[in-house]
N, C-alpha and C. Protein backbone atom coordinates (compact mmCIF):
# COMPACT_ATOMS: atom_id res chain seq x y z
N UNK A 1 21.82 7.43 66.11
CA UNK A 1 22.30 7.43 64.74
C UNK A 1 23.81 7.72 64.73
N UNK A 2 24.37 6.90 63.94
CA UNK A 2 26.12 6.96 63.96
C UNK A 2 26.23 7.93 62.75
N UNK A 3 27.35 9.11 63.10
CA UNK A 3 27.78 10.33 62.56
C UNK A 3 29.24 10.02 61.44
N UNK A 4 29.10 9.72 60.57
CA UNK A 4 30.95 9.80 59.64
C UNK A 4 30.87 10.61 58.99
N UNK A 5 32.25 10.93 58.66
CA UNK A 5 32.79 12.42 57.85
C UNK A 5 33.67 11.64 56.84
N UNK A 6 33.82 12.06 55.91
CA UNK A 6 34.70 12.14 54.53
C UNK A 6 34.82 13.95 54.05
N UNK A 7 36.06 13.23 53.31
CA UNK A 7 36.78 14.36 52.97
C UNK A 7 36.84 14.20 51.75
N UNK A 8 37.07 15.42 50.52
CA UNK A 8 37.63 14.91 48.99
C UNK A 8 37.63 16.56 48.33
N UNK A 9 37.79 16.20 47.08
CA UNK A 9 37.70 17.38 46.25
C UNK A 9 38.04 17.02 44.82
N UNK A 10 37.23 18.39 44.36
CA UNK A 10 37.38 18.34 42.72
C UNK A 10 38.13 18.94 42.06
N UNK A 11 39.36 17.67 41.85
CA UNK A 11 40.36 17.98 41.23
C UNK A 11 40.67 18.31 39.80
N UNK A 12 41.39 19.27 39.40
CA UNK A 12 41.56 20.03 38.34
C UNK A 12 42.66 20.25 37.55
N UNK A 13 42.85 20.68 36.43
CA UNK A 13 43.60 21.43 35.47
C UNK A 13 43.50 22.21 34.59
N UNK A 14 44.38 23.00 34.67
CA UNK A 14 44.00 23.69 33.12
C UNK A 14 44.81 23.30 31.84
N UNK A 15 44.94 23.21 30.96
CA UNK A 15 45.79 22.69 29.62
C UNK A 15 44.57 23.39 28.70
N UNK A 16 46.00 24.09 27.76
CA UNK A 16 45.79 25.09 26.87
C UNK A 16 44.20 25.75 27.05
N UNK A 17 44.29 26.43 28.20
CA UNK A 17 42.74 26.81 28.24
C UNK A 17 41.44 26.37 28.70
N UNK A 18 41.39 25.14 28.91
CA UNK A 18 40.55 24.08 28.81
C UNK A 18 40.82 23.45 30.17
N UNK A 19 39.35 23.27 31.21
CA UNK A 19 39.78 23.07 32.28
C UNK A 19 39.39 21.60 32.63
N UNK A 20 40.07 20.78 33.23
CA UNK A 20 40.02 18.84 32.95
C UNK A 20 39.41 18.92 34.08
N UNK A 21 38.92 17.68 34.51
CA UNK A 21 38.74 17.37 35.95
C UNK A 21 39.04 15.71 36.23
N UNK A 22 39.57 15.39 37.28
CA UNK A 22 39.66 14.45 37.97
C UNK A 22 38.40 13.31 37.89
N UNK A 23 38.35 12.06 37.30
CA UNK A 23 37.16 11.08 37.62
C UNK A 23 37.57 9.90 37.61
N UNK A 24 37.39 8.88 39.10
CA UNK A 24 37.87 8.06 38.91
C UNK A 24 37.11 6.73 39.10
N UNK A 25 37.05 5.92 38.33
CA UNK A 25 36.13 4.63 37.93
C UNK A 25 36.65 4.09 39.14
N UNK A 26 35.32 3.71 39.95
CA UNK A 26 36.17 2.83 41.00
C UNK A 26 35.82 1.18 41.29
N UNK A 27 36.75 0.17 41.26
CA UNK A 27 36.55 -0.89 41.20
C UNK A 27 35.24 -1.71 41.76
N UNK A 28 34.50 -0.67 42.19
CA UNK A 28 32.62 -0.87 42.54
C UNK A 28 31.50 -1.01 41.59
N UNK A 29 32.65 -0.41 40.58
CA UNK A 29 31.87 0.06 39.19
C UNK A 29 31.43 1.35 38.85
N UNK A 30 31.31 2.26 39.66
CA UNK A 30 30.78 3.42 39.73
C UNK A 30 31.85 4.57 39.50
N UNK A 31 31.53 6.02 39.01
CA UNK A 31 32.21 6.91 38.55
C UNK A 31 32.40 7.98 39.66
N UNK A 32 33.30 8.35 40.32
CA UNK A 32 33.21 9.13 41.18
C UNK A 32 34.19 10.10 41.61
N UNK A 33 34.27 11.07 42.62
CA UNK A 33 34.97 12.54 42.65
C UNK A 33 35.99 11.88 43.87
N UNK A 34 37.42 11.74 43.76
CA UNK A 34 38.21 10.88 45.11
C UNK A 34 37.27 11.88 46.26
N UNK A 35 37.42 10.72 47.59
CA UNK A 35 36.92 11.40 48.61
C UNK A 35 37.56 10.33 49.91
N UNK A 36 36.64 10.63 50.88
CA UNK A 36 37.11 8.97 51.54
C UNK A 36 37.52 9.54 53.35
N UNK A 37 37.37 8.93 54.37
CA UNK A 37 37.12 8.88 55.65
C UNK A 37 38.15 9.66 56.27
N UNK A 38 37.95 10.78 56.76
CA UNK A 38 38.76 10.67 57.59
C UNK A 38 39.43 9.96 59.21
N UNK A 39 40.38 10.28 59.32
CA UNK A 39 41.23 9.06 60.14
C UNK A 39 41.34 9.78 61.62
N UNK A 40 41.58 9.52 62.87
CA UNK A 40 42.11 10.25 64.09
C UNK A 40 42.53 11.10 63.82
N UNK A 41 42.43 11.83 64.14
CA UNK A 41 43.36 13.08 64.65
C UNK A 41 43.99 13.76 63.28
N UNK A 42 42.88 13.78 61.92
CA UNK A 42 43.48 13.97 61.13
C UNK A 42 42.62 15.28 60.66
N UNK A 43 43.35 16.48 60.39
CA UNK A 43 42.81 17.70 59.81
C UNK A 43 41.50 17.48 58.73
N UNK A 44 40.43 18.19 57.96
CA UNK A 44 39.75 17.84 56.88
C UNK A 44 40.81 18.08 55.98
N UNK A 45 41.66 19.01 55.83
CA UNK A 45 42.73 19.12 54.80
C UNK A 45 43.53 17.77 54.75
N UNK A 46 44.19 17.41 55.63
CA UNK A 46 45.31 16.15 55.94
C UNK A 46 44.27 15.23 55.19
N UNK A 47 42.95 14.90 55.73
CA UNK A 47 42.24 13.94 54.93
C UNK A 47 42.49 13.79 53.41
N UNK A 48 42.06 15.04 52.64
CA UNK A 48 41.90 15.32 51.52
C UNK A 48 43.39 14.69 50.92
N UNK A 49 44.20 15.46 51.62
CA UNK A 49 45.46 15.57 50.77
C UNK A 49 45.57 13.79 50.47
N UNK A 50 45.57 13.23 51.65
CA UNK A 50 46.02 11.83 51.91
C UNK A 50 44.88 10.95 50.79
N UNK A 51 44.18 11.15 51.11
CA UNK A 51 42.89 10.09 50.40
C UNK A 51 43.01 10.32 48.60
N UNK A 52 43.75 11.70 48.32
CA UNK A 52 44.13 12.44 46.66
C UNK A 52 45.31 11.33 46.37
N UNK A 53 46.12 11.48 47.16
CA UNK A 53 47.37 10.50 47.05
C UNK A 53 47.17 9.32 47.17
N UNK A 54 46.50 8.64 48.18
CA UNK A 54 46.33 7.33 48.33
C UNK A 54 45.64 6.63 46.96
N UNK A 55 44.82 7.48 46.20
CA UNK A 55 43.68 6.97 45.35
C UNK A 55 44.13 7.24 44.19
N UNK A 56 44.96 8.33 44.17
CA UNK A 56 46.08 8.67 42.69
C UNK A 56 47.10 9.07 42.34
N UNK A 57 47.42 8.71 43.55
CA UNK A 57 49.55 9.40 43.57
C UNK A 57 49.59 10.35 43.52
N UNK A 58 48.74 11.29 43.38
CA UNK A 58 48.90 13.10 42.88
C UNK A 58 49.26 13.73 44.53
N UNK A 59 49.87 14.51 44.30
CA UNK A 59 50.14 15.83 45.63
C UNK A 59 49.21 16.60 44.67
N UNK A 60 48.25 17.58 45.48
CA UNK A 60 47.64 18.16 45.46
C UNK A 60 47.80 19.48 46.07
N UNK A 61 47.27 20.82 45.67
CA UNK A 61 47.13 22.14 46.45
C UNK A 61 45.54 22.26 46.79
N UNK A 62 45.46 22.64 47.98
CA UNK A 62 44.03 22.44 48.21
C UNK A 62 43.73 23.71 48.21
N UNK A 63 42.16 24.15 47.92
CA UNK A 63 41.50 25.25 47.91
C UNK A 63 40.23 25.71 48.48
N UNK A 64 40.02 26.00 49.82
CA UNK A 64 39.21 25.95 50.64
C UNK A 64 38.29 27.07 51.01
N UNK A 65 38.40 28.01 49.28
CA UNK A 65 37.53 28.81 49.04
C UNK A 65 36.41 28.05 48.48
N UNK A 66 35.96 26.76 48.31
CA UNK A 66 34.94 26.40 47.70
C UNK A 66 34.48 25.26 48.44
N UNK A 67 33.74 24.91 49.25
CA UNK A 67 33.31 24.14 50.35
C UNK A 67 32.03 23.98 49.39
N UNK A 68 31.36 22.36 49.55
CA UNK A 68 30.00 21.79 49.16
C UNK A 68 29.90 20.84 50.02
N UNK A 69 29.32 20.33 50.84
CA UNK A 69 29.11 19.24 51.66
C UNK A 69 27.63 18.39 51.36
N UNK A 70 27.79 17.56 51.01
CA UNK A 70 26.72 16.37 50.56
C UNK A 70 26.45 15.53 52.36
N UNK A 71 24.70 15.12 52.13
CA UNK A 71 24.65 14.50 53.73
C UNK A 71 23.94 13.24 52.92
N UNK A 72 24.49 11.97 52.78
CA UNK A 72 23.51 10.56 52.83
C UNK A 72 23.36 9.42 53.62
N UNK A 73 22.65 8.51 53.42
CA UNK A 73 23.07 7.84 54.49
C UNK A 73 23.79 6.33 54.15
N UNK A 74 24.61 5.84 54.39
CA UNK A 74 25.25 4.86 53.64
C UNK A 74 24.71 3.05 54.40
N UNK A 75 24.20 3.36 55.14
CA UNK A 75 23.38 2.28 56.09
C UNK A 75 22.71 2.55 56.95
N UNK A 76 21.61 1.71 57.81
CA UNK A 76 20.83 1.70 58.12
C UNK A 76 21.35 2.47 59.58
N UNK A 77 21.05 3.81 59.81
CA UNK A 77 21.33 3.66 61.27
C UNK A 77 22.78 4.80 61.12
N UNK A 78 23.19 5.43 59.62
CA UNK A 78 23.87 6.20 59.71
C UNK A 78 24.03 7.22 58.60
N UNK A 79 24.34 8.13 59.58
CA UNK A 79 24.42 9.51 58.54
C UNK A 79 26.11 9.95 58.36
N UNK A 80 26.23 10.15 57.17
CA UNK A 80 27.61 10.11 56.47
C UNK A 80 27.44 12.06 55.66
N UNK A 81 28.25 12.75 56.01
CA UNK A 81 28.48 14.29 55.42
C UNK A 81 29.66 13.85 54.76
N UNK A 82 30.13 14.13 54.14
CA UNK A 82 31.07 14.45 52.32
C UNK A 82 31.42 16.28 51.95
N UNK A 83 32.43 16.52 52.61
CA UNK A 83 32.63 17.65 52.17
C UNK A 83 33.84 17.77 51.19
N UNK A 84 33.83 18.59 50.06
CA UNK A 84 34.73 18.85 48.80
C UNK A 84 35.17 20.15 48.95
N UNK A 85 36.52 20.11 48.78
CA UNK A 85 37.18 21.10 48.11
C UNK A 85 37.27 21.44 46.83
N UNK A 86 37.95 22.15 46.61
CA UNK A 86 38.77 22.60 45.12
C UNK A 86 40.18 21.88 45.23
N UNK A 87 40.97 21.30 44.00
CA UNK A 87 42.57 21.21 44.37
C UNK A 87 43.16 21.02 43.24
N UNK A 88 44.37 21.03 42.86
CA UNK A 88 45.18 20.99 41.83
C UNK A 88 46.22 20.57 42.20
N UNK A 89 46.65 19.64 41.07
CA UNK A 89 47.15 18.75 41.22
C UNK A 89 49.08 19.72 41.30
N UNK A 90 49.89 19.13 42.10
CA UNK A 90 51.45 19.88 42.15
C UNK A 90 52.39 18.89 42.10
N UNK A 91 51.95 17.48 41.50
CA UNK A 91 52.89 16.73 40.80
C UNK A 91 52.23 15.83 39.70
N UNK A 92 52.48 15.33 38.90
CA UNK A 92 52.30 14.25 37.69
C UNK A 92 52.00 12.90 37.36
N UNK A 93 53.14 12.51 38.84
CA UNK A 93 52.70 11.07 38.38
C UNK A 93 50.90 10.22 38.45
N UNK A 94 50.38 10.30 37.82
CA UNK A 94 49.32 9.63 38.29
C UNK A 94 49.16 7.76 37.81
N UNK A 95 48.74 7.54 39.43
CA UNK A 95 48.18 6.43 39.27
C UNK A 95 47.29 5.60 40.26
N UNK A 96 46.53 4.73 39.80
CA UNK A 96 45.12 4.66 40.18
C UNK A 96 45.95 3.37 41.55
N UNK A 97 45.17 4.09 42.59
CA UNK A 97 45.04 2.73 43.50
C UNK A 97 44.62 1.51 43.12
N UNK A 98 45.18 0.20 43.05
CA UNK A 98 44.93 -0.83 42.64
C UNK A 98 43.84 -1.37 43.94
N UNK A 99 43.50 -1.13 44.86
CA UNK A 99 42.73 -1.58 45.83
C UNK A 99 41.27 -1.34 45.44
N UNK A 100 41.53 0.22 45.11
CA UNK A 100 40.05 0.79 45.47
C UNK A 100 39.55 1.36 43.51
N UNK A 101 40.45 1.89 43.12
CA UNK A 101 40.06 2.82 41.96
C UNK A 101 40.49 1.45 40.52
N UNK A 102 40.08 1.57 39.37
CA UNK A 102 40.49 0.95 38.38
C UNK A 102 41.22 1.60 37.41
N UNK A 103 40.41 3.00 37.25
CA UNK A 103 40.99 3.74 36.05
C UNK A 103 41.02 4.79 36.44
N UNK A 104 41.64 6.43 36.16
CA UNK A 104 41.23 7.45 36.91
C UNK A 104 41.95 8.19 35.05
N UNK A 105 40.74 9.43 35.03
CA UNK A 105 40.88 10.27 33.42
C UNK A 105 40.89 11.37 34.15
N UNK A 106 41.12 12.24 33.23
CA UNK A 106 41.03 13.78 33.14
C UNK A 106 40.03 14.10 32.04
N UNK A 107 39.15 14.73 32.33
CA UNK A 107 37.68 14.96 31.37
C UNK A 107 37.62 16.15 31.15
N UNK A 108 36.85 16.87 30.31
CA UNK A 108 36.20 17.77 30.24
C UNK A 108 35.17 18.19 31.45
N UNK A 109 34.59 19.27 31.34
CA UNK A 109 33.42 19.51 32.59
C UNK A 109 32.29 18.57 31.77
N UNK A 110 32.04 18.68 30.70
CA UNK A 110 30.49 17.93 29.77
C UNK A 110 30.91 16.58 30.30
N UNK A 111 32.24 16.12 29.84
CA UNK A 111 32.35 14.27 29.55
C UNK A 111 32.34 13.98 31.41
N UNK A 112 32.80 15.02 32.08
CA UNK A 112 32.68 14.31 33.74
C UNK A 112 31.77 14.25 33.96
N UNK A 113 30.77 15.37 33.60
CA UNK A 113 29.58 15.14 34.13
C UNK A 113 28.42 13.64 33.43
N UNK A 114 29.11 13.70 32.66
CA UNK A 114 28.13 12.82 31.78
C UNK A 114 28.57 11.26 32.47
N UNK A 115 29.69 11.48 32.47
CA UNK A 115 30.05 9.85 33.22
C UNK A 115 29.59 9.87 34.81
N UNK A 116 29.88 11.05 35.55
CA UNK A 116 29.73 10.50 36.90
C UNK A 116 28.38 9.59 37.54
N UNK A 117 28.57 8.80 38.33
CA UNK A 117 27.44 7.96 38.39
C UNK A 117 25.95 8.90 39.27
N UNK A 118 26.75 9.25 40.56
CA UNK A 118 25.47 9.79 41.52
C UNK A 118 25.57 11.33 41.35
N UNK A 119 24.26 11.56 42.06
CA UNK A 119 23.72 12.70 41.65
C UNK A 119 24.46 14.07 42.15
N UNK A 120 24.59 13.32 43.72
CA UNK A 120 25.38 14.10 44.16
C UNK A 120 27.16 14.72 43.76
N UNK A 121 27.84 13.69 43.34
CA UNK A 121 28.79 13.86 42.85
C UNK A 121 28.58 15.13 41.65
N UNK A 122 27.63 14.69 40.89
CA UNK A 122 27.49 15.71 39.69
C UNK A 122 26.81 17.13 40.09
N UNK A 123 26.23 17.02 41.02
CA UNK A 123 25.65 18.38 41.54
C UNK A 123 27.18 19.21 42.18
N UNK A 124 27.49 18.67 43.02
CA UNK A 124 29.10 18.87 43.41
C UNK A 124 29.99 19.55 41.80
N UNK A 125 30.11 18.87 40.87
CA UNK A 125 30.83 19.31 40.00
C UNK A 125 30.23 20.71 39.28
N UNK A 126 29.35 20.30 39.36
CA UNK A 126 28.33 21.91 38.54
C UNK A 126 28.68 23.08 39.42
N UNK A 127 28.66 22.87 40.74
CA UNK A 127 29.02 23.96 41.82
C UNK A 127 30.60 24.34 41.44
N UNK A 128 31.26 23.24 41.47
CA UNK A 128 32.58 23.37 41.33
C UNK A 128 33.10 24.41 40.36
N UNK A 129 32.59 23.79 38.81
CA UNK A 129 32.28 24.79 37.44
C UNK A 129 32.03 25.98 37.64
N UNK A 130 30.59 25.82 38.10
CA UNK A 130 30.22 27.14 38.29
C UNK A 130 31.02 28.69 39.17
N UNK A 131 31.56 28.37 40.31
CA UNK A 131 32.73 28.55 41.41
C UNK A 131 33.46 29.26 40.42
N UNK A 132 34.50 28.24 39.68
CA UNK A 132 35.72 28.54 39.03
C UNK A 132 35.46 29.36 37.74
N UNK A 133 34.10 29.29 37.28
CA UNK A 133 34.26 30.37 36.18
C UNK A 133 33.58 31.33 36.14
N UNK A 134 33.36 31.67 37.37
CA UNK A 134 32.69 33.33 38.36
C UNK A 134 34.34 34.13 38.52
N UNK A 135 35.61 33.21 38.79
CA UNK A 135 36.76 33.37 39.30
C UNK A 135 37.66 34.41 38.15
N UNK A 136 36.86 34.29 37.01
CA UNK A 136 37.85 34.98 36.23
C UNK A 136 37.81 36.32 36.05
């Protein structure tokens, strides 16, 4: 059985109180948390950071007090782990990879969850929630 790793995280803000999250429609059709392969010789952080940027221009701060790792299998013959961070975003410009992503919002915790497509993604975000508002 062939072993892959991805990297990602659930990206955040706060504005006036109110904490957004990262969701980005991806040209598959599906609603999902950025994530995505890591490369040689590349840290799980370096992943994250790179795959945040590649998918939405954002620099990110990563937060690696909150680890969730999802295991599925994406084909016949392989097992794929997905581990998430926490991160926030430390610049502005956003914009959606024209390759891979179509649209990318900032939601509420209700409206992300309500859009994201798989289960896992949304189980991931509830942890996430849950995490950050033990934090206060």
């Amino acid at each position: 059985m062939k072993q892959e790793f991805s990297y990602g995280a659930v990206v955040y803000r706060t504005i006036d109180g109110k904490r957004l999250y990262l969701i980005e429609k991806m040209r598959q059709g599906h609603f999902s948390l950025p994530k995505g392969h890591i490369e040689p010789g590349e840290t799980p952080l370096e992943c994250v950071r790179r795959e945040i940027k590649e998918e939405t221009n954002l620099d990110v701060s990563v937060d690696t007090g909150f680890a969730h790792t999802i295991t599925y299998s994406p084909g016949k013959g392989v097992t794929k782990d997905v581990t998430f961070y926490l991160a926030t975003p430390t610049s502005t410009d956003l914009r959606a990879q024209p390759e891979e992503v179509q649209e990318i919002f900032f939601l509420s915790y209700e409206e992300a969850l309500a859009v994201l497509t798989h289960a896992s993604d949304k189980e991931t975000l509830v942890r996430a929630e849950f995490f950050l508002s033990r934090r206060r």
